[in-house]
C-alpha atoms as a PDB file:
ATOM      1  CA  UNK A   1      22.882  -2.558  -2.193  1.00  0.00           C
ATOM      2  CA  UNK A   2      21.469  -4.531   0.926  1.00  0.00           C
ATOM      3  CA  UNK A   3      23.900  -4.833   4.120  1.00  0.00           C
ATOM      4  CA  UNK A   4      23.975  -8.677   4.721  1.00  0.00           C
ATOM      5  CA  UNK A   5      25.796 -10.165   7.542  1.00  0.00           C
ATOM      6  CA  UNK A   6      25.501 -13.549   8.834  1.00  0.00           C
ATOM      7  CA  UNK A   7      24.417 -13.836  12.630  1.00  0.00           C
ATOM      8  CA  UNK A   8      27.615 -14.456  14.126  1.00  0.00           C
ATOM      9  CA  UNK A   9      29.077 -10.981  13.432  1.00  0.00           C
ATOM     10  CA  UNK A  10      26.836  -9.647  16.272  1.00  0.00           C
ATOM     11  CA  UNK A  11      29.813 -11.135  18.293  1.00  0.00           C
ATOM     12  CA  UNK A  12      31.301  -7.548  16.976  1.00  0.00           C
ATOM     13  CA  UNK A  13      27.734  -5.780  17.192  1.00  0.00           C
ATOM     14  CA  UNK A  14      29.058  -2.075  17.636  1.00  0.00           C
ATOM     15  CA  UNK A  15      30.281  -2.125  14.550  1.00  0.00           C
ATOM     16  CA  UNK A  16      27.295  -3.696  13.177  1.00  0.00           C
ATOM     17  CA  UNK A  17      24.814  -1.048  14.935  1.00  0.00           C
ATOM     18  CA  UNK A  18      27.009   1.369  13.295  1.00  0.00           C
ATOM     19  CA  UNK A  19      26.259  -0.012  10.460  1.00  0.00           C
ATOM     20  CA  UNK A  20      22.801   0.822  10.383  1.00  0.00           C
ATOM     21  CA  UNK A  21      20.865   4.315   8.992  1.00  0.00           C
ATOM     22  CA  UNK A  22      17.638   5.308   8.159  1.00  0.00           C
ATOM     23  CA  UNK A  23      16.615   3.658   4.822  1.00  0.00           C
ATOM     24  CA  UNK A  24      19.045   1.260   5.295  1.00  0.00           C
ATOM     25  CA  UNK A  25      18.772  -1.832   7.305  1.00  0.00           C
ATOM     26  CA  UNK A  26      21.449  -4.496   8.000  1.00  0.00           C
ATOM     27  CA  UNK A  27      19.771  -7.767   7.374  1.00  0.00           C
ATOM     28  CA  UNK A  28      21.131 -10.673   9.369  1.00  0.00           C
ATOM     29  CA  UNK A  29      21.310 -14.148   8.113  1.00  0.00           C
ATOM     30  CA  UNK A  30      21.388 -17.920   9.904  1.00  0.00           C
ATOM     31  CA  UNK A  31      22.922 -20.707   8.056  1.00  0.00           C
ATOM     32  CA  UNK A  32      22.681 -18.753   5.195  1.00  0.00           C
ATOM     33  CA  UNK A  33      19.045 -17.995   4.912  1.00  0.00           C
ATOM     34  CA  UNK A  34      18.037 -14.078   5.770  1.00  0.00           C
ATOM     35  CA  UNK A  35      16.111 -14.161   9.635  1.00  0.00           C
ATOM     36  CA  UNK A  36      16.588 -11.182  11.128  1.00  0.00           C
ATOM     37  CA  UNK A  37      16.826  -6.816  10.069  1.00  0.00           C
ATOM     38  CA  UNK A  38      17.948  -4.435  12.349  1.00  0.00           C
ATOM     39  CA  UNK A  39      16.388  -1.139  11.578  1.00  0.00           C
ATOM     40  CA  UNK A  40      16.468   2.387  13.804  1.00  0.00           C
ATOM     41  CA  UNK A  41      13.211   2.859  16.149  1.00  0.00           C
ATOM     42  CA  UNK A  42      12.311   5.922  13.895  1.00  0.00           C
ATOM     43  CA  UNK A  43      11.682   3.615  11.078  1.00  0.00           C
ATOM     44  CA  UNK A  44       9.926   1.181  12.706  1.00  0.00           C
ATOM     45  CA  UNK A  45       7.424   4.019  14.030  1.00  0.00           C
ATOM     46  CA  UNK A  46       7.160   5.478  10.181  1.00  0.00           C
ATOM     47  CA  UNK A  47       6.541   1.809   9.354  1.00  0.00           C
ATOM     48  CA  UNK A  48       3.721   1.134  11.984  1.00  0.00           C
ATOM     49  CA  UNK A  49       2.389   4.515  10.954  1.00  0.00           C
ATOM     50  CA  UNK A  50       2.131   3.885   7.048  1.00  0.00           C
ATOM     51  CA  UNK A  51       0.626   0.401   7.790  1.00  0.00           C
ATOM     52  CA  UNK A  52      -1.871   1.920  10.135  1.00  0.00           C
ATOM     53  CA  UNK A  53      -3.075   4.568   6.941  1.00  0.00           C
ATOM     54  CA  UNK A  54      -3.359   1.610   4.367  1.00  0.00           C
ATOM     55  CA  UNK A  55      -5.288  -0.376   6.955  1.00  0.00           C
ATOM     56  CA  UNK A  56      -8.193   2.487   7.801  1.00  0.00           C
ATOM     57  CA  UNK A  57      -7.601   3.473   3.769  1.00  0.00           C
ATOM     58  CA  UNK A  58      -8.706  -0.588   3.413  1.00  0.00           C
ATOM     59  CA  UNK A  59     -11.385  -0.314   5.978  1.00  0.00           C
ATOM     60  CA  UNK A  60     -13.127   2.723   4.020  1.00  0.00           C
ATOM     61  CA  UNK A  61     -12.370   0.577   0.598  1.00  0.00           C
ATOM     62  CA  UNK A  62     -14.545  -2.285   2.058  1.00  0.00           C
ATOM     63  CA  UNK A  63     -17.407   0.074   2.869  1.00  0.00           C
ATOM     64  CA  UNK A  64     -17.739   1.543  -0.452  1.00  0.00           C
ATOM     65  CA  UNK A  65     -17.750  -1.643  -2.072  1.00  0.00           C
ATOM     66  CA  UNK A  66     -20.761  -3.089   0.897  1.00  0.00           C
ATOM     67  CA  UNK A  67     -22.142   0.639   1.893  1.00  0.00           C
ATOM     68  CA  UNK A  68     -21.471   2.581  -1.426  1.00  0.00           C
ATOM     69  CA  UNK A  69     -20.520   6.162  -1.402  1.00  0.00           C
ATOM     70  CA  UNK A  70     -21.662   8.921   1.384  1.00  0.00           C
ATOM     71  CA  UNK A  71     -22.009  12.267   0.067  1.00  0.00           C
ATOM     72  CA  UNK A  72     -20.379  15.343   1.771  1.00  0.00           C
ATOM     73  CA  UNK A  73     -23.683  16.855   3.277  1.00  0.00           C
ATOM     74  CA  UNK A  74     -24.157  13.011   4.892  1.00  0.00           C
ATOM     75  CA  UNK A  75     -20.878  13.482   6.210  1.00  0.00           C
ATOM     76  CA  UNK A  76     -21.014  16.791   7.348  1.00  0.00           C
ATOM     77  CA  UNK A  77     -24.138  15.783   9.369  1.00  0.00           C
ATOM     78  CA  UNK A  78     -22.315  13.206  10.605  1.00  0.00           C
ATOM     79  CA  UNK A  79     -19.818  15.372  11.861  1.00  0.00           C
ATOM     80  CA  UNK A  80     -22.507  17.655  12.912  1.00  0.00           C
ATOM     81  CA  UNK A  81     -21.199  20.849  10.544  1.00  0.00           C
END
């Protein structure tokens, strides 16, 4: 179940901080529409890390599709082995 908590209870924001764990964010709402998540720095980093992957993973995916494949003796020349 999400932690929701509109904006203005930051006026308390130890408790909300203490609120939050890894794998579970407290998401912060304005006027009743969600705006903000407060997350711990270590899942931020895991984030940025995963999105990193799936970008280079969608990098190789395009190259394949324009390049086509590179077999593993082309590679290992490549890498000088």
């Amino acid at each position: 179940m999400p932690n929701i908590k509109p904006i203005s209870d930051l006026r308390n924001y130890t408790e909300v901080l203490s609120e939050v764990n890894e794998n579970s964010p407290v998401y912060l709402t304005r006027n009743g529409r969600g705006e903000y998540v407060i997350i711990k720095l270590q899942e931020l980093d895991r984030l940025k890390a995963r999105i990193q992957r799936l970008e280079k993973l969608a990098e190789g995916e395009a190259s394949v599709q324009e390049n086509d494949w590179i077999s593993t003796g082309d590679v290992d020349k490549m890498l000088g082995l």
